[in-house]
PDB file of N, CA and C in Angstrom:
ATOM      1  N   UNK A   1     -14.734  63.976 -65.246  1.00  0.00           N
ATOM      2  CA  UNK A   1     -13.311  63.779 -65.221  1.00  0.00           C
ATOM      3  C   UNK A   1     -13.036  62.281 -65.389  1.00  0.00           C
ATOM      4  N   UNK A   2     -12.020  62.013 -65.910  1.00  0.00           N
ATOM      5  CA  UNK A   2     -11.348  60.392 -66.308  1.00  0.00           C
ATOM      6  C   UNK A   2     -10.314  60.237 -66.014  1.00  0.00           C
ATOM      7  N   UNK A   3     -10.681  59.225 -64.846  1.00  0.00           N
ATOM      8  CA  UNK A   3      -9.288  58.924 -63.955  1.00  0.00           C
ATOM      9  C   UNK A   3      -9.033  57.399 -64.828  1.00  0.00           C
ATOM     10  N   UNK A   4      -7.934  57.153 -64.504  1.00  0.00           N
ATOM     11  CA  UNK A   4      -7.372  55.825 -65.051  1.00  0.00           C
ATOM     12  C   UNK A   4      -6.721  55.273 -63.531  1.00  0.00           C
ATOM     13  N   UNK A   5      -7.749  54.261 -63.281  1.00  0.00           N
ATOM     14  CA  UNK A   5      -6.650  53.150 -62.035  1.00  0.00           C
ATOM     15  C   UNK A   5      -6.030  52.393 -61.932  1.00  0.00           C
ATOM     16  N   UNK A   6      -5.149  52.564 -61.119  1.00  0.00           N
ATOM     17  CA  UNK A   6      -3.700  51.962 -60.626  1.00  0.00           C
ATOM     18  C   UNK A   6      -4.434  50.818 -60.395  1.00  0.00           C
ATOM     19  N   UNK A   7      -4.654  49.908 -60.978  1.00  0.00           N
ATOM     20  CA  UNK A   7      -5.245  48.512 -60.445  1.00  0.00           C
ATOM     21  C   UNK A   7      -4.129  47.613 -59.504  1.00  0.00           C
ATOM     22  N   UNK A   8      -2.381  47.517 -59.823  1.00  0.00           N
ATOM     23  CA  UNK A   8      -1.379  47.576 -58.819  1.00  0.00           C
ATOM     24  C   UNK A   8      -1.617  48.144 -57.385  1.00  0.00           C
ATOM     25  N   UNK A   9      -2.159  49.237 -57.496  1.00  0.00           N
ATOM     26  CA  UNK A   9      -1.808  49.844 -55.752  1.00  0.00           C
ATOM     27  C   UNK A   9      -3.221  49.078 -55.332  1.00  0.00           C
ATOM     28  N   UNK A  10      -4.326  49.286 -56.248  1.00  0.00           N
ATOM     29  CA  UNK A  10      -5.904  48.857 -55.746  1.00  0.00           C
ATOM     30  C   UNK A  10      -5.371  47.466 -55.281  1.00  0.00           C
ATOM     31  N   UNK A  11      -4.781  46.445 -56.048  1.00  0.00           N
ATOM     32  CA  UNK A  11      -4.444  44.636 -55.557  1.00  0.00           C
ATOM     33  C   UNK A  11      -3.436  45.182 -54.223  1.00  0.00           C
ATOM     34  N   UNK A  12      -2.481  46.263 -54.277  1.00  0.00           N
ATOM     35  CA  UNK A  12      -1.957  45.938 -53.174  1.00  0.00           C
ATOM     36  C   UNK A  12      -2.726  46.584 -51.990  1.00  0.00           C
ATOM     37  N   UNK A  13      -3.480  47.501 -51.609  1.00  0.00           N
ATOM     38  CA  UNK A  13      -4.311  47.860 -50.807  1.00  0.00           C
ATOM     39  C   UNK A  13      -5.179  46.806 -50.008  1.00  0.00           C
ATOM     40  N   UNK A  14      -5.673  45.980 -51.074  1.00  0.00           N
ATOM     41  CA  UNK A  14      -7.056  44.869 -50.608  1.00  0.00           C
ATOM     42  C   UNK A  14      -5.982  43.922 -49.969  1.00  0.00           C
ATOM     43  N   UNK A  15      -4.753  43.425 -50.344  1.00  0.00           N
ATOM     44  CA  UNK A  15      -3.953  42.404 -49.931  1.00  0.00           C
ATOM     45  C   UNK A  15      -3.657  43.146 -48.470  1.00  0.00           C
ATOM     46  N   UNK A  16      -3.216  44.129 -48.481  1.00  0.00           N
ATOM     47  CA  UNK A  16      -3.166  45.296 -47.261  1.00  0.00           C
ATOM     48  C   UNK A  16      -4.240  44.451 -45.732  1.00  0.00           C
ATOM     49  N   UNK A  17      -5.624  44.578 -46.715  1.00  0.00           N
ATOM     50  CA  UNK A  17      -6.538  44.591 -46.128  1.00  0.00           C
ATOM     51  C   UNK A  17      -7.272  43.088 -45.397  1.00  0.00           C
ATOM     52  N   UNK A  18      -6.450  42.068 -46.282  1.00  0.00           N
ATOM     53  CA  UNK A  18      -6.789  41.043 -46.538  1.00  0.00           C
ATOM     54  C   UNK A  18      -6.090  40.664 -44.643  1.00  0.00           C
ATOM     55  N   UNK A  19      -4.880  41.254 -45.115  1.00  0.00           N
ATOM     56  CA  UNK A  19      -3.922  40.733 -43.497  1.00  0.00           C
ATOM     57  C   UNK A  19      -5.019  40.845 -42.239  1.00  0.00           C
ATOM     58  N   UNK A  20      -5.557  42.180 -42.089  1.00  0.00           N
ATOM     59  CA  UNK A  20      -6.284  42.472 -41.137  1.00  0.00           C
ATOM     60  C   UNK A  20      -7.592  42.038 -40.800  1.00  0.00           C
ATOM     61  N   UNK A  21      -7.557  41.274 -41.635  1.00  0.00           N
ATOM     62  CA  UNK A  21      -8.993  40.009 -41.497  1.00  0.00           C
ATOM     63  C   UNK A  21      -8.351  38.569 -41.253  1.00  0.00           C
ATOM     64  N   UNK A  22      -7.440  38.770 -40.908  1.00  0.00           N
ATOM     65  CA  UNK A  22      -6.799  37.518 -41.293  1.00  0.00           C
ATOM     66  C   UNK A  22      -6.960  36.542 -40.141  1.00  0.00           C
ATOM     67  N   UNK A  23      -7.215  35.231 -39.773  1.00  0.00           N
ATOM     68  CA  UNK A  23      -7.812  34.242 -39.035  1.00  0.00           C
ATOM     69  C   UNK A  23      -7.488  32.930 -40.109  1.00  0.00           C
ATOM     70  N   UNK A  24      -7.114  31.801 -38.691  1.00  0.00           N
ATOM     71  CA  UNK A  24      -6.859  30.493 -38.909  1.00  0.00           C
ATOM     72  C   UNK A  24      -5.640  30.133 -39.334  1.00  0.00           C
ATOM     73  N   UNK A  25      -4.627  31.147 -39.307  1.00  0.00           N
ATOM     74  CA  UNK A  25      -3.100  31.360 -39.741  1.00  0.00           C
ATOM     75  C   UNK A  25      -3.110  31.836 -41.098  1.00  0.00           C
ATOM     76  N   UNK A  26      -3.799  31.962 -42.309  1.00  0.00           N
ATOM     77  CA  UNK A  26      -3.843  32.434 -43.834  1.00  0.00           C
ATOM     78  C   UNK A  26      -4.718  32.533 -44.150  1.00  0.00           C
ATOM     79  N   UNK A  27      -6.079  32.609 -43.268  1.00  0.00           N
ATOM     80  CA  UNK A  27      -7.258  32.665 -44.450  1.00  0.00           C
ATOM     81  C   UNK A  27      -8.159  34.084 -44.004  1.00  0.00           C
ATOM     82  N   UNK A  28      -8.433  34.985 -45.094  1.00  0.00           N
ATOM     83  CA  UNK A  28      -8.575  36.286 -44.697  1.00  0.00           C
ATOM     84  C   UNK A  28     -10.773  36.160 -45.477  1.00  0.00           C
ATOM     85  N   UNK A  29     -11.286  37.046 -44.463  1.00  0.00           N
ATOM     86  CA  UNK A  29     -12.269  37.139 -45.251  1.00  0.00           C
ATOM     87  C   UNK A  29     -12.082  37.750 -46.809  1.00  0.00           C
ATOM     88  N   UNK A  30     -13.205  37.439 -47.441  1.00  0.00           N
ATOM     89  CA  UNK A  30     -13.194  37.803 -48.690  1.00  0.00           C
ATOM     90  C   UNK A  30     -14.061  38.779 -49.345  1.00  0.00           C
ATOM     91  N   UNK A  31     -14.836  39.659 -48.635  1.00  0.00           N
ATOM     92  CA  UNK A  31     -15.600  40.696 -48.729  1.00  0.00           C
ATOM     93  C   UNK A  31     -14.976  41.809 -49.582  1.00  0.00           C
ATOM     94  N   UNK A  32     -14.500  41.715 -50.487  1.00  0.00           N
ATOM     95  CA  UNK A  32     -13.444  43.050 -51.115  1.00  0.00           C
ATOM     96  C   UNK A  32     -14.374  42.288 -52.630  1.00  0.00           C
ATOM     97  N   UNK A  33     -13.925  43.294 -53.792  1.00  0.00           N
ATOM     98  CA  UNK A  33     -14.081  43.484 -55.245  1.00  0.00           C
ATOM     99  C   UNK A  33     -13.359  41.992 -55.947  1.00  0.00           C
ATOM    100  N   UNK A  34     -14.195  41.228 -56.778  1.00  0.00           N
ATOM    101  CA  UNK A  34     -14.097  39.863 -57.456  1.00  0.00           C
ATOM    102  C   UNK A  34     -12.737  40.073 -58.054  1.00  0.00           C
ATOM    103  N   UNK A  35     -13.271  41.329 -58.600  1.00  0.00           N
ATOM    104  CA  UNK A  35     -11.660  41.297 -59.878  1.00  0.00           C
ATOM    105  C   UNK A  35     -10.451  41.797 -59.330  1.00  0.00           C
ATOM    106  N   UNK A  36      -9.838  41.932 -58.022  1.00  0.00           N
ATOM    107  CA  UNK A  36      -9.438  42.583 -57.351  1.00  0.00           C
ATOM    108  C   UNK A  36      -8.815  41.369 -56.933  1.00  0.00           C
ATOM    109  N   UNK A  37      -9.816  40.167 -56.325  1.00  0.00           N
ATOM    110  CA  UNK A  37      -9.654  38.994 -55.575  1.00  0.00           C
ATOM    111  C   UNK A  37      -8.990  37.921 -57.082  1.00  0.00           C
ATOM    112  N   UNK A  38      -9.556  38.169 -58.490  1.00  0.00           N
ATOM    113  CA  UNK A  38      -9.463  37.277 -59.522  1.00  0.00           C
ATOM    114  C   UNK A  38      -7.252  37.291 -59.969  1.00  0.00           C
ATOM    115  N   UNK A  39      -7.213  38.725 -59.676  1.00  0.00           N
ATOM    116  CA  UNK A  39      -5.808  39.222 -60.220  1.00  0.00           C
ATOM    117  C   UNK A  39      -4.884  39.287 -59.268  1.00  0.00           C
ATOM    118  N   UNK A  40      -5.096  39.058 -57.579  1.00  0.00           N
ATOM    119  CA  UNK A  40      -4.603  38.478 -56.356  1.00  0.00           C
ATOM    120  C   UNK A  40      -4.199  37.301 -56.991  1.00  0.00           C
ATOM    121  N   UNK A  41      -4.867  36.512 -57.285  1.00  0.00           N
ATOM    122  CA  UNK A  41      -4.778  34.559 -57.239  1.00  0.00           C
ATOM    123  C   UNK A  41      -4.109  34.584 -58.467  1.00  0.00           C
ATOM    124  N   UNK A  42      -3.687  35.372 -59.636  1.00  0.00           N
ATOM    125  CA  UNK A  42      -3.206  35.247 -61.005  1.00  0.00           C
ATOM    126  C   UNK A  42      -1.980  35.789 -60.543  1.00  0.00           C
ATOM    127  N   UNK A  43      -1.591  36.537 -59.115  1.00  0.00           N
ATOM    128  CA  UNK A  43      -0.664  36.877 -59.304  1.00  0.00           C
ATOM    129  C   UNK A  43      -0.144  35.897 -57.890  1.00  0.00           C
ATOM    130  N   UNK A  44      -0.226  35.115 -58.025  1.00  0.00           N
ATOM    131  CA  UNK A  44       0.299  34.051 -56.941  1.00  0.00           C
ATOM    132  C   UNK A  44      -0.320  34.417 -55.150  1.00  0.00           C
ATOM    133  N   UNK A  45      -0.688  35.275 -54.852  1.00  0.00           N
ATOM    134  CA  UNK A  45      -0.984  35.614 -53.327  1.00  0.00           C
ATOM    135  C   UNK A  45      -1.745  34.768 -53.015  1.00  0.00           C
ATOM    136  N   UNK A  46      -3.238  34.372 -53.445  1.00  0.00           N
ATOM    137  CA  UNK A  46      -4.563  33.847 -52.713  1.00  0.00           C
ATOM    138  C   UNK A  46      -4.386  32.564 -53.494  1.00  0.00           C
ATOM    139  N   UNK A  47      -4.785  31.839 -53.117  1.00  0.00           N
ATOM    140  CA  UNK A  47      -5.219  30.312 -53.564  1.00  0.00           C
ATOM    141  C   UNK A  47      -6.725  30.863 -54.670  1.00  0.00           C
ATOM    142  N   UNK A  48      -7.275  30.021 -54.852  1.00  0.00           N
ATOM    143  CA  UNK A  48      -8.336  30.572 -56.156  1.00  0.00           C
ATOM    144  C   UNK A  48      -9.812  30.891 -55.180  1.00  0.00           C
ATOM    145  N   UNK A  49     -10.481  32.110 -55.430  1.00  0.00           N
ATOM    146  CA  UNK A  49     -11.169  32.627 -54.514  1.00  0.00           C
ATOM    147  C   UNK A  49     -12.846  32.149 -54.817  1.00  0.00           C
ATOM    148  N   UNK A  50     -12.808  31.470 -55.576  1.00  0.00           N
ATOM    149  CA  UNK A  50     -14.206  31.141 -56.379  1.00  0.00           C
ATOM    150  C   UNK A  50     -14.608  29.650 -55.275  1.00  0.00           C
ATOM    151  N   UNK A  51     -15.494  29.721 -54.964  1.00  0.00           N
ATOM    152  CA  UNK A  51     -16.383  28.919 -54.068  1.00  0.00           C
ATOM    153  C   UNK A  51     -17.131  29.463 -52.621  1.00  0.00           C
ATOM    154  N   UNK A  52     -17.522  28.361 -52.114  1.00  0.00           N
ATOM    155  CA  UNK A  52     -18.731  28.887 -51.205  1.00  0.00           C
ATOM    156  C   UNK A  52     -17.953  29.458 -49.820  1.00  0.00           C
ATOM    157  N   UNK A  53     -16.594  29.388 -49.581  1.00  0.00           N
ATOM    158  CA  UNK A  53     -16.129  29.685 -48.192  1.00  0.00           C
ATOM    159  C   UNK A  53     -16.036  31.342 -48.662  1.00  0.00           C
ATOM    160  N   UNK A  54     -16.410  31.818 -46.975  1.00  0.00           N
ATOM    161  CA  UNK A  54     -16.451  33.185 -47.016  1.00  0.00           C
ATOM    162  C   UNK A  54     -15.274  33.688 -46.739  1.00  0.00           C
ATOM    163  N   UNK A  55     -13.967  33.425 -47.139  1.00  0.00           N
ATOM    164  CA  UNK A  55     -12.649  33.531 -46.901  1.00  0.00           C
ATOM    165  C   UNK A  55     -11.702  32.853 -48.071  1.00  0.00           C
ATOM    166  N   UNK A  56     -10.486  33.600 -48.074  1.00  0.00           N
ATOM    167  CA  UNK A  56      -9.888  32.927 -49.406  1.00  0.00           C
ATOM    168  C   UNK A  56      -8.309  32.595 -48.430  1.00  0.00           C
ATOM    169  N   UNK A  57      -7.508  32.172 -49.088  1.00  0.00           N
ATOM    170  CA  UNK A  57      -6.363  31.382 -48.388  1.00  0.00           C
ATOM    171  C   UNK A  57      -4.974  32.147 -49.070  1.00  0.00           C
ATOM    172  N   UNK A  58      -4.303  32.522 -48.217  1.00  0.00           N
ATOM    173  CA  UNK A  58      -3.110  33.471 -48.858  1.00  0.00           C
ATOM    174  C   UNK A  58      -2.216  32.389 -48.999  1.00  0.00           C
ATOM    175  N   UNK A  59      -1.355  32.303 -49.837  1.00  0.00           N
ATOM    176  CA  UNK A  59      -0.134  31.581 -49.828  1.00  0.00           C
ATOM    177  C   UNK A  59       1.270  32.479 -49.342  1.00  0.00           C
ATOM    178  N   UNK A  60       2.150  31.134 -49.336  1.00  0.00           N
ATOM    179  CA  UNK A  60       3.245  31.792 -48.535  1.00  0.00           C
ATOM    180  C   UNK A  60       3.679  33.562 -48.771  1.00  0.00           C
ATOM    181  N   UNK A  61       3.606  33.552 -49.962  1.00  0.00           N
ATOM    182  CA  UNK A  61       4.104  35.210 -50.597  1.00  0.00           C
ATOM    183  C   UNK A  61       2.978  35.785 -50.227  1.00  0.00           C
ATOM    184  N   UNK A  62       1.891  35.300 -50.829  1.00  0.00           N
ATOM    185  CA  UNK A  62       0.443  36.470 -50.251  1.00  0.00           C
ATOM    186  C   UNK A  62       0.570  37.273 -48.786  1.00  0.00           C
ATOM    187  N   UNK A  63       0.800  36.142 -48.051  1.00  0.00           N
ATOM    188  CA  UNK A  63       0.602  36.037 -46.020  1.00  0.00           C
ATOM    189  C   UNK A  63       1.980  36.950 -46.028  1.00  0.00           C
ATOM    190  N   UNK A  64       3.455  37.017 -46.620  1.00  0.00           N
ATOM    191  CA  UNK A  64       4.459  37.754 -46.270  1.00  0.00           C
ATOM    192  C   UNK A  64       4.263  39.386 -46.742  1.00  0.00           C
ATOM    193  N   UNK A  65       3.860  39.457 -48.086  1.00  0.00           N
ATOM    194  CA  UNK A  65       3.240  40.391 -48.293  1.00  0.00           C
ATOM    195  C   UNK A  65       2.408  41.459 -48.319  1.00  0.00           C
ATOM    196  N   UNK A  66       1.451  40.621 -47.927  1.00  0.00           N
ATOM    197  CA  UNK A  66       0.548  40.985 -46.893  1.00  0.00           C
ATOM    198  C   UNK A  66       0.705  41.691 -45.988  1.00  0.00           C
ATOM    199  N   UNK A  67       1.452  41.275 -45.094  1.00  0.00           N
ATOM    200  CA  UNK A  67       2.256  42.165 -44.002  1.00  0.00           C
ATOM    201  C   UNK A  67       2.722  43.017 -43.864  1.00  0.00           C
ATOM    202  N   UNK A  68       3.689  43.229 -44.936  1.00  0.00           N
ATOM    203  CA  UNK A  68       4.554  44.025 -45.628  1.00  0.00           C
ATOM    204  C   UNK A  68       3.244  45.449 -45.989  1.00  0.00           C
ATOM    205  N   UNK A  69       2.836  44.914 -46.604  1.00  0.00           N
ATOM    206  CA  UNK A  69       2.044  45.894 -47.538  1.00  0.00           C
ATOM    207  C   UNK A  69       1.222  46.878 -46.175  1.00  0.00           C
ATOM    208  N   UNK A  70       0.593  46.124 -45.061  1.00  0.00           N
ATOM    209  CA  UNK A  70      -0.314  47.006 -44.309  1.00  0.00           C
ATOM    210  C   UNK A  70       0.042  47.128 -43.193  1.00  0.00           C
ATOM    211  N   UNK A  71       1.564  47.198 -43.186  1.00  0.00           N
ATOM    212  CA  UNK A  71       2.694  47.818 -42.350  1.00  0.00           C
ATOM    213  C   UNK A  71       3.184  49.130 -42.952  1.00  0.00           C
ATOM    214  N   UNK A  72       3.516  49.057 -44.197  1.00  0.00           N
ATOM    215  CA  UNK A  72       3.465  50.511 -45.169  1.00  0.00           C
ATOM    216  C   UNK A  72       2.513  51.233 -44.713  1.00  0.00           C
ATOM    217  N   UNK A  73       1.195  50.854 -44.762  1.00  0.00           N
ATOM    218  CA  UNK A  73       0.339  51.513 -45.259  1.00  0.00           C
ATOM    219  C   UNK A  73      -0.856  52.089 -44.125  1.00  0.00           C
ATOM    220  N   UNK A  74      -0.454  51.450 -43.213  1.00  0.00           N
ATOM    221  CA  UNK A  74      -1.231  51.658 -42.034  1.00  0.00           C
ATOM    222  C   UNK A  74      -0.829  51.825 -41.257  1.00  0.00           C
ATOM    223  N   UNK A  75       0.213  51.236 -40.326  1.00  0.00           N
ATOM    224  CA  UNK A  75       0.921  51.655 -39.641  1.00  0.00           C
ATOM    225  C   UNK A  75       1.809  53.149 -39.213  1.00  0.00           C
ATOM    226  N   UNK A  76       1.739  53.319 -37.718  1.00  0.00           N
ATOM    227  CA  UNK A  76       2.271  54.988 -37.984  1.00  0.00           C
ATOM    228  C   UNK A  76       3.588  54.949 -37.678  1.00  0.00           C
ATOM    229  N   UNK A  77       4.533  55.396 -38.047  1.00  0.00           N
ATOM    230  CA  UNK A  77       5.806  55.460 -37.563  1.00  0.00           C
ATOM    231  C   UNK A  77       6.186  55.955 -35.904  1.00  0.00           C
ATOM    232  N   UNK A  78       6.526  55.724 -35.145  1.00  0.00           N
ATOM    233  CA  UNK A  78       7.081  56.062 -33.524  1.00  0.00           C
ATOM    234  C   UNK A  78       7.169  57.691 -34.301  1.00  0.00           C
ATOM    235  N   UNK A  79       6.648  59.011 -33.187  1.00  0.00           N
ATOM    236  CA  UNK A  79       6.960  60.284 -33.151  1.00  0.00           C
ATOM    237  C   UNK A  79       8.217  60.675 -32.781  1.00  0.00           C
ATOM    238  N   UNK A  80       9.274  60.962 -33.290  1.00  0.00           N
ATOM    239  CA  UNK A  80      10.445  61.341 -32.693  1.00  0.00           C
ATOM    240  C   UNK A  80       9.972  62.287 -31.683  1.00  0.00           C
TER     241      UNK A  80
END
């Protein structure tokens, strides 16, 4: 079977994911997929992820977004 991926929901998932690693006020580990991390930083969120720190640096939109995104997505709503 041939799926075609949402590479959109995949960047917003890892950014999701990025929050919940998140330490030092913006800097999230970086253990997730290169090209995942390459099209984050092209799309303004991460500072550029290429070097030796084991963590990449969200910028202001990344870090708000961020939030946003794995509040959607993880979070459970209160049970009426």
């Amino acid at each position: 079977m041939n799926m075609e991926i949402n590479e959109d929901n995949v960047d917003d998932a890892v950014l999701a994911l990025l929050w919940l690693t998140l330490h030092d006020r913006r800097r999230a580990w970086k253990g997730h997929d290169w090209d995942v991390l390459g099209r984050l930083h092209e799309k303004g969120l991460i500072l550029d992820p290429v070097g030796q720190a084991k963590s990449v640096v969200l910028t202001n939109d990344g870090l708000r977004r961020s939030e946003e995104l794995f509040k959607a997505l993880f979070i459970n709503a209160p049970k009426p």
